[in-house]
C-alpha atoms as a PDB file:
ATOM      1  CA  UNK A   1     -18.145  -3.558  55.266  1.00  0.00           C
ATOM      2  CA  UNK A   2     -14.750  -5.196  55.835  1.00  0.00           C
ATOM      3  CA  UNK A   3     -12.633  -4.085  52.895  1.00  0.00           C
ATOM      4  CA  UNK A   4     -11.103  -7.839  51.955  1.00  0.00           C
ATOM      5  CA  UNK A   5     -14.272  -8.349  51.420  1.00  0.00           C
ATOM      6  CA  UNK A   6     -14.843  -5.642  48.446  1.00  0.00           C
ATOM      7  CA  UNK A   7     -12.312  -7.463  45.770  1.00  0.00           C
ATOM      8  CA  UNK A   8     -14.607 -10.520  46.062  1.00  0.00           C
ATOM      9  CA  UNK A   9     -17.873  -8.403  45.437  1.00  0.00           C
ATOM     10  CA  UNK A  10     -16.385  -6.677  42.169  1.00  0.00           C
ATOM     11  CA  UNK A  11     -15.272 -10.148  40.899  1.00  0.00           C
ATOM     12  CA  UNK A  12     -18.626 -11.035  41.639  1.00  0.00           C
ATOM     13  CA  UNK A  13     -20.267  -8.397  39.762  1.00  0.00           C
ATOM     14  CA  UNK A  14     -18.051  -8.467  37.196  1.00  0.00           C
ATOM     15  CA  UNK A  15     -18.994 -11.862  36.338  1.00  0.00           C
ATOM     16  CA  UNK A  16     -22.442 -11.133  36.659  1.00  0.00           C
ATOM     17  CA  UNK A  17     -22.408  -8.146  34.080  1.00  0.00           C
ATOM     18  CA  UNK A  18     -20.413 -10.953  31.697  1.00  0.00           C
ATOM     19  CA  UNK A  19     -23.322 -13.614  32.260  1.00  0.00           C
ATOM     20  CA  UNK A  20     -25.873 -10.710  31.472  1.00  0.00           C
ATOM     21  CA  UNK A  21     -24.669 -10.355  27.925  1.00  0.00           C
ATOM     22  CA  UNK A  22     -24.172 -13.698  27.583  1.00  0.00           C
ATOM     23  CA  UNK A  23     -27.797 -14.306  28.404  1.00  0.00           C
ATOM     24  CA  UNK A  24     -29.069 -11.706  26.094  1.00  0.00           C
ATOM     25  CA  UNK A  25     -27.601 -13.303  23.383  1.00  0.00           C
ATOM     26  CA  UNK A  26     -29.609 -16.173  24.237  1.00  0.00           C
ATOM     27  CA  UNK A  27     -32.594 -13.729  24.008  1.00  0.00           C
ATOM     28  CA  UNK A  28     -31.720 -12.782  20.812  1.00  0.00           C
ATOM     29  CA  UNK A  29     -31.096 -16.292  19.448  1.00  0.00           C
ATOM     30  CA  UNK A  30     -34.813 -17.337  20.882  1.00  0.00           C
ATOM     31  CA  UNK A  31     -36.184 -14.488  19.230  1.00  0.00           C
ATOM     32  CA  UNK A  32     -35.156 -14.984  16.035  1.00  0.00           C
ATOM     33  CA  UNK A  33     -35.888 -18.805  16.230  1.00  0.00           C
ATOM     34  CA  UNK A  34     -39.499 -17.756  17.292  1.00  0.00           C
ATOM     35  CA  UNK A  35     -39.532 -15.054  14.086  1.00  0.00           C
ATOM     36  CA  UNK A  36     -38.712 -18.029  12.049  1.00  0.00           C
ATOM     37  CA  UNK A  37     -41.230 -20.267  13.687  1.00  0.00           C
ATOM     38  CA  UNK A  38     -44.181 -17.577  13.426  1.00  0.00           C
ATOM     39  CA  UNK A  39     -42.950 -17.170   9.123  1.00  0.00           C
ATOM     40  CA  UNK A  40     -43.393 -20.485   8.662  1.00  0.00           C
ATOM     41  CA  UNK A  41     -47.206 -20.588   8.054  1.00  0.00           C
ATOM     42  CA  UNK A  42     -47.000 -17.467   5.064  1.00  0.00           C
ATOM     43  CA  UNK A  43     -44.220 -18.973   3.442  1.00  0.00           C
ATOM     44  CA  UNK A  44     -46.038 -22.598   3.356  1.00  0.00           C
ATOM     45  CA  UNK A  45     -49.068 -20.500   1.731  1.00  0.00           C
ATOM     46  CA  UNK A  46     -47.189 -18.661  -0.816  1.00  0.00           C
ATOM     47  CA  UNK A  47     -48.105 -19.391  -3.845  1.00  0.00           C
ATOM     48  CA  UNK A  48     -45.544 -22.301  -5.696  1.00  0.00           C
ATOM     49  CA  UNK A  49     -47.029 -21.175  -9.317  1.00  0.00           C
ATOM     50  CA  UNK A  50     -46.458 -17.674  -8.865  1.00  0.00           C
ATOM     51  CA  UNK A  51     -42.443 -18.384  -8.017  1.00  0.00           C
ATOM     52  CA  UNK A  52     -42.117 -21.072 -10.819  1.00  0.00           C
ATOM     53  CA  UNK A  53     -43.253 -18.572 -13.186  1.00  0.00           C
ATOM     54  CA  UNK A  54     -40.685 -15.808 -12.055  1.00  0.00           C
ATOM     55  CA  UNK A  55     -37.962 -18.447 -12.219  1.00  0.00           C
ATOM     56  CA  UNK A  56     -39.091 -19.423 -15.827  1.00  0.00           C
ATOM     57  CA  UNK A  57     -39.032 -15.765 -16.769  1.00  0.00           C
ATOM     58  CA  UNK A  58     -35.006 -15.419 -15.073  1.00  0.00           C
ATOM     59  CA  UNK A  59     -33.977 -18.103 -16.713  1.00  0.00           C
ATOM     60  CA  UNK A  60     -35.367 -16.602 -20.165  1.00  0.00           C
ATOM     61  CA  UNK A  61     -34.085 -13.405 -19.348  1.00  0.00           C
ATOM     62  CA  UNK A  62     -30.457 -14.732 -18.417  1.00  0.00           C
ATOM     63  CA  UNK A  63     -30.506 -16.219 -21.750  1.00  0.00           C
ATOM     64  CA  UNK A  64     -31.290 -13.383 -23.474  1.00  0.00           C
ATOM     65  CA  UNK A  65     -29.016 -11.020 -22.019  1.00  0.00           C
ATOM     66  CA  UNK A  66     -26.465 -13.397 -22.439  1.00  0.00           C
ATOM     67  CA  UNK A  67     -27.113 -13.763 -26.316  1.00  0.00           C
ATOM     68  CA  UNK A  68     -28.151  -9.989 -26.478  1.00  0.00           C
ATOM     69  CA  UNK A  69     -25.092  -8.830 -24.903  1.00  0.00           C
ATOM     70  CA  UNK A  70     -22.323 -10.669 -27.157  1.00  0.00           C
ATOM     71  CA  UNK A  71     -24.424  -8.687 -29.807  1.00  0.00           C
ATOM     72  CA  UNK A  72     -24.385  -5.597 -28.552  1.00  0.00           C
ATOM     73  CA  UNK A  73     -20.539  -6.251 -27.856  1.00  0.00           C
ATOM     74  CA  UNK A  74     -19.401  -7.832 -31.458  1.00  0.00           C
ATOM     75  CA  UNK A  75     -21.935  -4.247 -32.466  1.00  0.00           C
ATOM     76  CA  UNK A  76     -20.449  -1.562 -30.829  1.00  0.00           C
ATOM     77  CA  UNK A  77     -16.691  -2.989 -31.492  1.00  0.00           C
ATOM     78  CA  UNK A  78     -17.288  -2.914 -34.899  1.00  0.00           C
ATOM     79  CA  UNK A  79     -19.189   0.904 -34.820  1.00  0.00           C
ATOM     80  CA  UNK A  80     -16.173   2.362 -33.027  1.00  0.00           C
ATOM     81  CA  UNK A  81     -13.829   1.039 -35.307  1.00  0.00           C
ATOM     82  CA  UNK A  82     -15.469   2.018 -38.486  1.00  0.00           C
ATOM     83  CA  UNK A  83     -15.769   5.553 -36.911  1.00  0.00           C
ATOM     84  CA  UNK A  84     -12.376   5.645 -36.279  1.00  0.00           C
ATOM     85  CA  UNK A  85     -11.738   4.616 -39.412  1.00  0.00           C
ATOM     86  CA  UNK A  86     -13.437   7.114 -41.367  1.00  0.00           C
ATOM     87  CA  UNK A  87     -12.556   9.901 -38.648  1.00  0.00           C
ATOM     88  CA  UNK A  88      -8.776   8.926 -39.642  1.00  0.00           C
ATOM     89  CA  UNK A  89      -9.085   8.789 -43.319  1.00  0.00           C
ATOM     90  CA  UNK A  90     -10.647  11.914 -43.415  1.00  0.00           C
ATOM     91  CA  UNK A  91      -8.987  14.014 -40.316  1.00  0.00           C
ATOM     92  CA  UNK A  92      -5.752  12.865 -40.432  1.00  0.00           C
ATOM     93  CA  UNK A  93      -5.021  11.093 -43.786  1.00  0.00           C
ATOM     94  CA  UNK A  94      -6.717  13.205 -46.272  1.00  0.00           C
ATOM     95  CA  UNK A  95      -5.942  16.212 -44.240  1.00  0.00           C
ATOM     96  CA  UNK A  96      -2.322  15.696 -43.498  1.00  0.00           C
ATOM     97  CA  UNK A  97      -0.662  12.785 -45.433  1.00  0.00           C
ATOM     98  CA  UNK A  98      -2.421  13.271 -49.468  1.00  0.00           C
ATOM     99  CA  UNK A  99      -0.635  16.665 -51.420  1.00  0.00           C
ATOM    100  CA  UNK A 100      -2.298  18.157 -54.466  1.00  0.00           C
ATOM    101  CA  UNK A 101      -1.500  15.372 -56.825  1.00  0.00           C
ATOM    102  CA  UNK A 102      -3.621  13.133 -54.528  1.00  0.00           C
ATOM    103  CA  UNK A 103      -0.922  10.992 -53.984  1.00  0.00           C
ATOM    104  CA  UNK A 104       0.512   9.980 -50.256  1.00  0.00           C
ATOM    105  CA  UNK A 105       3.134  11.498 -49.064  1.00  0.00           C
ATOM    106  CA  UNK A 106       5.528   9.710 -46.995  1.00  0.00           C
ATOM    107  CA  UNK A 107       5.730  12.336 -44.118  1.00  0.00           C
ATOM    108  CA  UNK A 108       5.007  15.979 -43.033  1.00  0.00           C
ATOM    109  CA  UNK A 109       7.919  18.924 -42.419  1.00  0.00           C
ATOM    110  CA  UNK A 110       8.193  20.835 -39.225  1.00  0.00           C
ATOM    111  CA  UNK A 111       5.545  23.375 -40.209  1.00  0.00           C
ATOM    112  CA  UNK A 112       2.791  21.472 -41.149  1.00  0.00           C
ATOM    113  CA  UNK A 113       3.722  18.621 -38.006  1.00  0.00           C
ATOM    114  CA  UNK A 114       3.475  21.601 -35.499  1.00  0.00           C
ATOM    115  CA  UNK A 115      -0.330  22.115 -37.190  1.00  0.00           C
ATOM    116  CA  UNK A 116      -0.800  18.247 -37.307  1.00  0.00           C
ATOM    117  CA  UNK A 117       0.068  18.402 -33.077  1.00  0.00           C
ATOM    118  CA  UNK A 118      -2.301  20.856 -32.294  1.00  0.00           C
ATOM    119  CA  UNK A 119      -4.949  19.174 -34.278  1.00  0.00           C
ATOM    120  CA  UNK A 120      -4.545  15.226 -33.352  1.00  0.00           C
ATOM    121  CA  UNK A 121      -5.838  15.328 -29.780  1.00  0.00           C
ATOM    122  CA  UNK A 122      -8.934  17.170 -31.171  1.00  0.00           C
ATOM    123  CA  UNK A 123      -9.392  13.966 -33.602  1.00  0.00           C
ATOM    124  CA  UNK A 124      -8.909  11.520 -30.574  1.00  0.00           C
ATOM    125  CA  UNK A 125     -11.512  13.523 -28.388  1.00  0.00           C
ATOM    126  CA  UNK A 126     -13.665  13.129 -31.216  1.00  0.00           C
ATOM    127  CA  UNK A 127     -13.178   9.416 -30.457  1.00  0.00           C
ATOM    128  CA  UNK A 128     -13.245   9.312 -27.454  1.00  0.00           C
ATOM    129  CA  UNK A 129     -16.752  11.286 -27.018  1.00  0.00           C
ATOM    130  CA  UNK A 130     -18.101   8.749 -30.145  1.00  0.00           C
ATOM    131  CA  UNK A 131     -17.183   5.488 -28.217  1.00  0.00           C
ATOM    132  CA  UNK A 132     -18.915   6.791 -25.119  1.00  0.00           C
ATOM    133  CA  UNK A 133     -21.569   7.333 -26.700  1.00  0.00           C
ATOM    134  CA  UNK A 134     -21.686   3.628 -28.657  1.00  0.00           C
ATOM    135  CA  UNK A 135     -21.340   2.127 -25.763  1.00  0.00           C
ATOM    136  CA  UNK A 136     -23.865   3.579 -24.100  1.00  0.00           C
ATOM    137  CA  UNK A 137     -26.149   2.984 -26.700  1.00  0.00           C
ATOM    138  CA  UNK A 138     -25.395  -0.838 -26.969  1.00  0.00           C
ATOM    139  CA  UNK A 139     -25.516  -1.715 -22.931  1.00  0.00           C
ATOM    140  CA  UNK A 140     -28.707   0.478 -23.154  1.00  0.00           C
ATOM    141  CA  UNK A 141     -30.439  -2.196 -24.915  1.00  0.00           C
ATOM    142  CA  UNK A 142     -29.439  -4.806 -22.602  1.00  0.00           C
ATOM    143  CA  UNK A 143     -29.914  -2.902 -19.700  1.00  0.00           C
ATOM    144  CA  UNK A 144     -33.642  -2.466 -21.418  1.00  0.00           C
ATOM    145  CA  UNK A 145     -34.225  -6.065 -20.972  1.00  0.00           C
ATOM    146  CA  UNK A 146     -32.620  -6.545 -17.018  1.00  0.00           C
ATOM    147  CA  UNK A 147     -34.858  -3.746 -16.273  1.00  0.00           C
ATOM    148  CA  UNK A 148     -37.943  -6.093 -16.945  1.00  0.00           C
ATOM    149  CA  UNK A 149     -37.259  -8.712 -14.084  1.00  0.00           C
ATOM    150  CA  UNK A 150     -40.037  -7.975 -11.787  1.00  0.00           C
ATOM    151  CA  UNK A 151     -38.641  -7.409  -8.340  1.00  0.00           C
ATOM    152  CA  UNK A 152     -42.703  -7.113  -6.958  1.00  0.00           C
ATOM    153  CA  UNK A 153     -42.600 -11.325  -6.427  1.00  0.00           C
ATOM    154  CA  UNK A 154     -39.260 -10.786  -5.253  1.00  0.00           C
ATOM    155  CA  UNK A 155     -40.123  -8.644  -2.174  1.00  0.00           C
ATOM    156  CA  UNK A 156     -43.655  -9.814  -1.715  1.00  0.00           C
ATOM    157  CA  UNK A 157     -41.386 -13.260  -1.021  1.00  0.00           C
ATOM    158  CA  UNK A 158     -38.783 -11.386   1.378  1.00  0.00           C
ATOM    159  CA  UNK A 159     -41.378 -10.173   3.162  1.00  0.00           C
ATOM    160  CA  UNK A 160     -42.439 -13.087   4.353  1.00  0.00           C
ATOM    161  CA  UNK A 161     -39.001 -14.484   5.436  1.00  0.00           C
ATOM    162  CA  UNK A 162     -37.399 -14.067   9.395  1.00  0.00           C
ATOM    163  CA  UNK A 163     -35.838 -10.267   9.979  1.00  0.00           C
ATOM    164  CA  UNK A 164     -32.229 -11.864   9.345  1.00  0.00           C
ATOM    165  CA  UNK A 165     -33.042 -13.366   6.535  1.00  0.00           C
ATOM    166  CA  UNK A 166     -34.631 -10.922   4.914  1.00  0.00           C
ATOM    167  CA  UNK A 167     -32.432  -8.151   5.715  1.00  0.00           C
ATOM    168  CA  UNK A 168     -29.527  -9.880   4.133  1.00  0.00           C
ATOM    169  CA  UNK A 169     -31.610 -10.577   0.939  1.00  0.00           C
ATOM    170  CA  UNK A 170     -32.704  -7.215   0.874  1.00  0.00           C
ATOM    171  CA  UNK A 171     -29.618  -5.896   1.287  1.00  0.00           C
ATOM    172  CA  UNK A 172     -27.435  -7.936  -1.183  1.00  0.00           C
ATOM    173  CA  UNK A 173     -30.462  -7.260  -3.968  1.00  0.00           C
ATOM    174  CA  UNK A 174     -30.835  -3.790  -3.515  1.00  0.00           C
ATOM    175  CA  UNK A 175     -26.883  -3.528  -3.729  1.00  0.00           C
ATOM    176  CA  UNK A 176     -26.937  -5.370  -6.943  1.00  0.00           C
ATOM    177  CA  UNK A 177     -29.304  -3.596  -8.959  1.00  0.00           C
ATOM    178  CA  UNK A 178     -28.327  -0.080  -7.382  1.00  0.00           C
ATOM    179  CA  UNK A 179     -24.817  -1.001  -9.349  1.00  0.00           C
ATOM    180  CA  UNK A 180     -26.771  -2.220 -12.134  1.00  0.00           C
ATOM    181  CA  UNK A 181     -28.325   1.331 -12.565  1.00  0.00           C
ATOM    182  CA  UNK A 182     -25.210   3.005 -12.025  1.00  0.00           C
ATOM    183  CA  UNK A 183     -23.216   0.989 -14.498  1.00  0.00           C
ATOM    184  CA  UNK A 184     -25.624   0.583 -17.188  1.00  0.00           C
ATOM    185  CA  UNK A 185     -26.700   3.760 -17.546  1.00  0.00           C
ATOM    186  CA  UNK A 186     -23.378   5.473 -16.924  1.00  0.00           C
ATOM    187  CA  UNK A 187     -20.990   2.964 -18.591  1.00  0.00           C
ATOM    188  CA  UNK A 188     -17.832   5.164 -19.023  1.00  0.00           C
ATOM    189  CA  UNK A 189     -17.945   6.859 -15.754  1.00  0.00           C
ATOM    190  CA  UNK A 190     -18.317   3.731 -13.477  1.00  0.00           C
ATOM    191  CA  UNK A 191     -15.543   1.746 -14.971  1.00  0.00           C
ATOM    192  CA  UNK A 192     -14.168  -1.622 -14.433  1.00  0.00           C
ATOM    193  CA  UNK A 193     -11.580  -1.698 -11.410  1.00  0.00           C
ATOM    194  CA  UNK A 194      -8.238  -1.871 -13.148  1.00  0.00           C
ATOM    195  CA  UNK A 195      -9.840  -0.269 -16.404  1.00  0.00           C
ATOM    196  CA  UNK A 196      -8.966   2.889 -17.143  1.00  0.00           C
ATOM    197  CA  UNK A 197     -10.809   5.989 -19.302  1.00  0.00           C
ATOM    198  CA  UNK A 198     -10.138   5.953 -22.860  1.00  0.00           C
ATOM    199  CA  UNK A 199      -8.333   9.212 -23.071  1.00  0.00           C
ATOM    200  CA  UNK A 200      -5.993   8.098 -20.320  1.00  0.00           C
ATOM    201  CA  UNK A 201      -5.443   5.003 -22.173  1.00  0.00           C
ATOM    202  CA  UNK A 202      -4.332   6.912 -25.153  1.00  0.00           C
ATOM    203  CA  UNK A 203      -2.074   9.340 -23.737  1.00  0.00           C
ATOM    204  CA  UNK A 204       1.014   7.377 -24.286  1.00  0.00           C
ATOM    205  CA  UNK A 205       0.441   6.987 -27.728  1.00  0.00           C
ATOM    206  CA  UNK A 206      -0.404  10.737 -28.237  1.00  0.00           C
ATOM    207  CA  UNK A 207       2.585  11.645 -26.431  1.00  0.00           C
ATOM    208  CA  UNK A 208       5.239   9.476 -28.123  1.00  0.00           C
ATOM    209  CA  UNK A 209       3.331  10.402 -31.440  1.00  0.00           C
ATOM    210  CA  UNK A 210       3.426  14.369 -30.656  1.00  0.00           C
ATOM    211  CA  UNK A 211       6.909  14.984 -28.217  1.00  0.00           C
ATOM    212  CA  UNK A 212       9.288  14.681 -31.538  1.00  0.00           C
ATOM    213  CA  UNK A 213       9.782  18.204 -31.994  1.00  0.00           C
ATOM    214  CA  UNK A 214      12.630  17.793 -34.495  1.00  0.00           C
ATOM    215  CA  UNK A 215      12.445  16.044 -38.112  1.00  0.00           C
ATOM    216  CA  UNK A 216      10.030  14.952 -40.215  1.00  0.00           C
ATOM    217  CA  UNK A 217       6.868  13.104 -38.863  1.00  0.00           C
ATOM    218  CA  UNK A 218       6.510   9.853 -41.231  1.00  0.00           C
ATOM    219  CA  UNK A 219       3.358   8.430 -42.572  1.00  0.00           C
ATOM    220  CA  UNK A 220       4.680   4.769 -40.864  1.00  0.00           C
ATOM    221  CA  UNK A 221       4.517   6.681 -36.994  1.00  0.00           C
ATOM    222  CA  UNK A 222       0.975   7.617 -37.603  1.00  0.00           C
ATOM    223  CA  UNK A 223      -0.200   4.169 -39.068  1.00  0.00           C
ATOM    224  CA  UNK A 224       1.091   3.114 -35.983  1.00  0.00           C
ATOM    225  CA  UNK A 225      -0.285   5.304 -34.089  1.00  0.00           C
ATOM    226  CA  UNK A 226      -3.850   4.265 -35.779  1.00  0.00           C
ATOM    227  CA  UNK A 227      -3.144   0.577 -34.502  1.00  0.00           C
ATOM    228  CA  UNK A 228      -2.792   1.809 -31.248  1.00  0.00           C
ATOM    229  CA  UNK A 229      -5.686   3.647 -30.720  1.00  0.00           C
ATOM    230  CA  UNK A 230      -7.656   1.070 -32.717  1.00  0.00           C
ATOM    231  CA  UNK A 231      -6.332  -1.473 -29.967  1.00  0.00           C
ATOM    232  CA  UNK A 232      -7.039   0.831 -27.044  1.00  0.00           C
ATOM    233  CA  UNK A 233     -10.538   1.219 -27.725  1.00  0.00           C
ATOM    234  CA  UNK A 234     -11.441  -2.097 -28.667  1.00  0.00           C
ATOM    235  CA  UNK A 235      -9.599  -3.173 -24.773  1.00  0.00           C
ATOM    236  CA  UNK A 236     -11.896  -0.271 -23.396  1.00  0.00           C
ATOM    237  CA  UNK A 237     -15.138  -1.871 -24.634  1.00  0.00           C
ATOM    238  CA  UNK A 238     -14.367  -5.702 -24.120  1.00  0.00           C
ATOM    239  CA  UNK A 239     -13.775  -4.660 -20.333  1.00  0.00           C
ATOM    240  CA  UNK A 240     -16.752  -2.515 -19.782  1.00  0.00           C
ATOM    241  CA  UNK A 241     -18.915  -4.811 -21.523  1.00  0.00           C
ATOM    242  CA  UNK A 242     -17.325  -8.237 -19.606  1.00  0.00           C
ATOM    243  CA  UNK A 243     -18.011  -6.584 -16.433  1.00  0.00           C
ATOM    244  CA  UNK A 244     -21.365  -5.128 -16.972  1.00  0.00           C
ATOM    245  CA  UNK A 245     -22.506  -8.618 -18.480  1.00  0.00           C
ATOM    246  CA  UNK A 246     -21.265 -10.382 -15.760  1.00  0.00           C
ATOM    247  CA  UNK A 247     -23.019  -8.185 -13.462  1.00  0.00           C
ATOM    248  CA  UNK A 248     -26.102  -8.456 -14.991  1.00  0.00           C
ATOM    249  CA  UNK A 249     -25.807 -12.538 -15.351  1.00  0.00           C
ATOM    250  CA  UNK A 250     -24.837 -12.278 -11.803  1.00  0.00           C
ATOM    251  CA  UNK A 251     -28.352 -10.154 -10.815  1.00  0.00           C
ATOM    252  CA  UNK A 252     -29.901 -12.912 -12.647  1.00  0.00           C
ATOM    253  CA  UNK A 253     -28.409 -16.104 -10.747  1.00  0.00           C
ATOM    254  CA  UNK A 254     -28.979 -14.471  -7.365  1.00  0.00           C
ATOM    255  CA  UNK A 255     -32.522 -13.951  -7.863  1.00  0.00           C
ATOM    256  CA  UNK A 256     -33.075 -17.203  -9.381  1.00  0.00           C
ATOM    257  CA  UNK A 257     -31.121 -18.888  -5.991  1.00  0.00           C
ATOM    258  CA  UNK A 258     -33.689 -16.510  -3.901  1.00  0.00           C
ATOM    259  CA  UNK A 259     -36.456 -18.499  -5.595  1.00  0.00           C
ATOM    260  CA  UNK A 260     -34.754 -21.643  -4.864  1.00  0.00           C
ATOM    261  CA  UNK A 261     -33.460 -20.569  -1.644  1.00  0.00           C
ATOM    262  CA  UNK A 262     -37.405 -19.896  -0.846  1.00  0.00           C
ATOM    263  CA  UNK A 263     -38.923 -23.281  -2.828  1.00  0.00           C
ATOM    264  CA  UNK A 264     -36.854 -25.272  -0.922  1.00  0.00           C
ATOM    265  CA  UNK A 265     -37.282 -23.823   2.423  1.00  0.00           C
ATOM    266  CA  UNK A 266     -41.174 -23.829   1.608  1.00  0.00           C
ATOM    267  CA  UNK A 267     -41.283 -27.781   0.758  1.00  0.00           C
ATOM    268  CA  UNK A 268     -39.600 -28.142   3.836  1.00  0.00           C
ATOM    269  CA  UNK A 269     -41.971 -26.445   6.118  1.00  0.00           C
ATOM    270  CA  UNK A 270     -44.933 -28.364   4.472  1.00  0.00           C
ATOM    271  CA  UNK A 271     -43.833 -31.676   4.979  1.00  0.00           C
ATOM    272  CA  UNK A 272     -43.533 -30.671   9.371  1.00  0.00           C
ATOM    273  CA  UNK A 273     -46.691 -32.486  11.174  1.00  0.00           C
ATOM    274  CA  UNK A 274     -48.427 -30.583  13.741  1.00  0.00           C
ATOM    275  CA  UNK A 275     -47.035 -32.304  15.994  1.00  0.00           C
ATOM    276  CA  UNK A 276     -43.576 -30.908  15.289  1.00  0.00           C
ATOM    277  CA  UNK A 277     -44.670 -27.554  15.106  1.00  0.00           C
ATOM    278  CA  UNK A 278     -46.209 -27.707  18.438  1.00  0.00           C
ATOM    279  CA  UNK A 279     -43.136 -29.329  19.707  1.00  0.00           C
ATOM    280  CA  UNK A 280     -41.044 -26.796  17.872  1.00  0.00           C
ATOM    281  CA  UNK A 281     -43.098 -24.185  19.917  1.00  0.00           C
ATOM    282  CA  UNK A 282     -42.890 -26.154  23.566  1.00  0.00           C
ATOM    283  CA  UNK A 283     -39.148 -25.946  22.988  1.00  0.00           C
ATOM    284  CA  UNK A 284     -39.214 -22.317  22.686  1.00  0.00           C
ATOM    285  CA  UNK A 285     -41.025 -21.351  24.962  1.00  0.00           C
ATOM    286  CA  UNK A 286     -39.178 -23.619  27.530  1.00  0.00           C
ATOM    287  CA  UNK A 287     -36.141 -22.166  26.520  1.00  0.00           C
ATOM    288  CA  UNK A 288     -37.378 -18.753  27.168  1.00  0.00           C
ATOM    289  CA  UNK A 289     -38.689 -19.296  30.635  1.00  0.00           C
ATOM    290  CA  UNK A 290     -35.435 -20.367  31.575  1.00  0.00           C
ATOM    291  CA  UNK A 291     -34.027 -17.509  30.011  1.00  0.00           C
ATOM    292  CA  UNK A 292     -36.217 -15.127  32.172  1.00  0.00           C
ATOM    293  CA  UNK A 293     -35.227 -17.514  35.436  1.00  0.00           C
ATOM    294  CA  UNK A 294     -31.169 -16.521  34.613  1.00  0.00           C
ATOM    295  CA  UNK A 295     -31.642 -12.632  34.044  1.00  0.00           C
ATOM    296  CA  UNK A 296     -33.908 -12.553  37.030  1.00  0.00           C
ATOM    297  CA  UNK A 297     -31.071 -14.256  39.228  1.00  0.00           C
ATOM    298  CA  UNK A 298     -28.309 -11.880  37.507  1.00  0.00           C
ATOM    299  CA  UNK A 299     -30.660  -9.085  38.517  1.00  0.00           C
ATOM    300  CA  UNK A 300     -30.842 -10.627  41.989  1.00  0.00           C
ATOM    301  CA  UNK A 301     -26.767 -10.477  42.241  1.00  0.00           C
ATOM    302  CA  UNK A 302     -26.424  -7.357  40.827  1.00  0.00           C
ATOM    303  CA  UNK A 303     -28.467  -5.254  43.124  1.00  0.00           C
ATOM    304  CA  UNK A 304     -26.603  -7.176  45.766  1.00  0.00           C
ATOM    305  CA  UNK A 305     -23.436  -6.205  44.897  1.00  0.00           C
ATOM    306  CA  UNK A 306     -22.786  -2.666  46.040  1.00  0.00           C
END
């Protein structure tokens, strides 16, 4: 073989390898367009009742949760707080800040502060184990009623849909209600994304409440201090319950738009003719006989090329 010859081979070949993927991305694109046109006939015999029925029951259910959840909420605010409360009055008020004439003092010496340091971040993990538990409690009943969509309609529908389709739907779905589980039933460990844990949220407060070392500790510090805990924790619940409502709402209005989504695409495919079908399928098949035509010339080329 002359060797000026070679460069013009490889170019050659090169080119050919390009055109080869090319092609089978052509392939691909008639496959899935033939996938689409072999779904159409189960999706134009699914059953329109069935899916109007499931979107009644969504749109019930998104209702619910919606009303359910600012319950729960306005609930387990108000439960924290009157634990706190109470936990205050009688751990830290009572204890510390009332002498034997049942009157209040106005602040504690050095001896009994260095007891009252050792005992106040017992008191807020008291809290902070309480409010866990309220609001799992409280998203437990709305998480009772998300748990009754009925994802059976849902994937008896998906099934029926092209690979692509379906494997997004599948995947954004299962995605959803695999957080749903996680952050329903495990509130507090699963937080928000720029929320915090409780205890972390509190540490300031404990801090600046226990470093002063020297002096008296004043009945006005720990009011304050009551304020700030009372303010924490009602910031902790508002953002775990926004963002697991929203979630929830959100798994709601996705599979609502998967019934509509499906509805749609069904009233479509009823109104084609035969006609259009066949033509539909004339088209494809056309298109794949040429397809086969190119990769048997690139095959042609390629074993040419040395």
């Amino acid at each position: 073989m002359i060797k000026s010859v070679q460069p013009g081979f490889d170019e050659l070949r090169e080119s050919a390898t390009r055109l080869k993927k090319v092609v089978q991305g052509c392939r691909n694109d008639i496959d899935h367009a033939e996938h689409v046109w072999t779904c159409k006939l189960g999706i134009t015999l699914a059953s329109k009742q069935e899916i109007w029925q499931q979107l009644g029951e969504l749109s019930g259910c998104h209702f619910r949760i919606n009303e359910l959840g600012q319950v729960c909420q306005s609930s387990a605010l108000a439960e924290s707080q009157d634990y706190w409360h109470q936990i205050f009055d009688a751990r830290v008020r009572q204890k510390w800040f009332i002498d034997a004439a049942k009157k209040q003092k106005k602040g504690i010496g050095w001896k009994e502060k260095d007891d009252f340091i050792k005992d106040i971040p017992l008191v807020v993990n008291l809290v902070c184990s309480e409010i866990d538990q309220i609001i799992t409690k409280s998203l437990g009943r709305v998480y009772q009623d998300i748990s009754t969509i009925n994802l059976k309609v849902i994937t008896k529908c998906a099934k029926l849909l092209d690979n692509q389709t379906k494997a997004v739907w599948n995947h954004q779905m299962n995605l959803t209600f695999s957080q749903i589980a996680n952050k329903f039933e495990q509130p507090t460990f699963y937080l928000p994304e720029n929320t915090e844990s409780l205890r972390s949220a509190l540490s300031p407060a404990l801090d600046n409440l226990t470093k002063q070392r020297l002096g008296d500790l004043f009945w006005e510090q720990v009011v304050n201090f009551e304020k700030q805990v009372s303010t924490a924790s009602n910031n902790f619940i508002n953002s775990i319950f926004d963002d697991r409502l929203k979630l929830g709402s959100q798994a709601l209005v996705e599979a609502m738009m998967f019934y509509n989504n499906f509805l749609e695409k069904q009233e479509r495919y009823q109104q084609e003719t035969p006609a259009e079908r066949e033509s539909e399928r004339a088209w494809i098949d056309a298109q794949r006989a040429e397809i086969k035509k190119l990769e048997k010339g690139i095959k042609v080329i390629l074993n040419r090329c040395p």
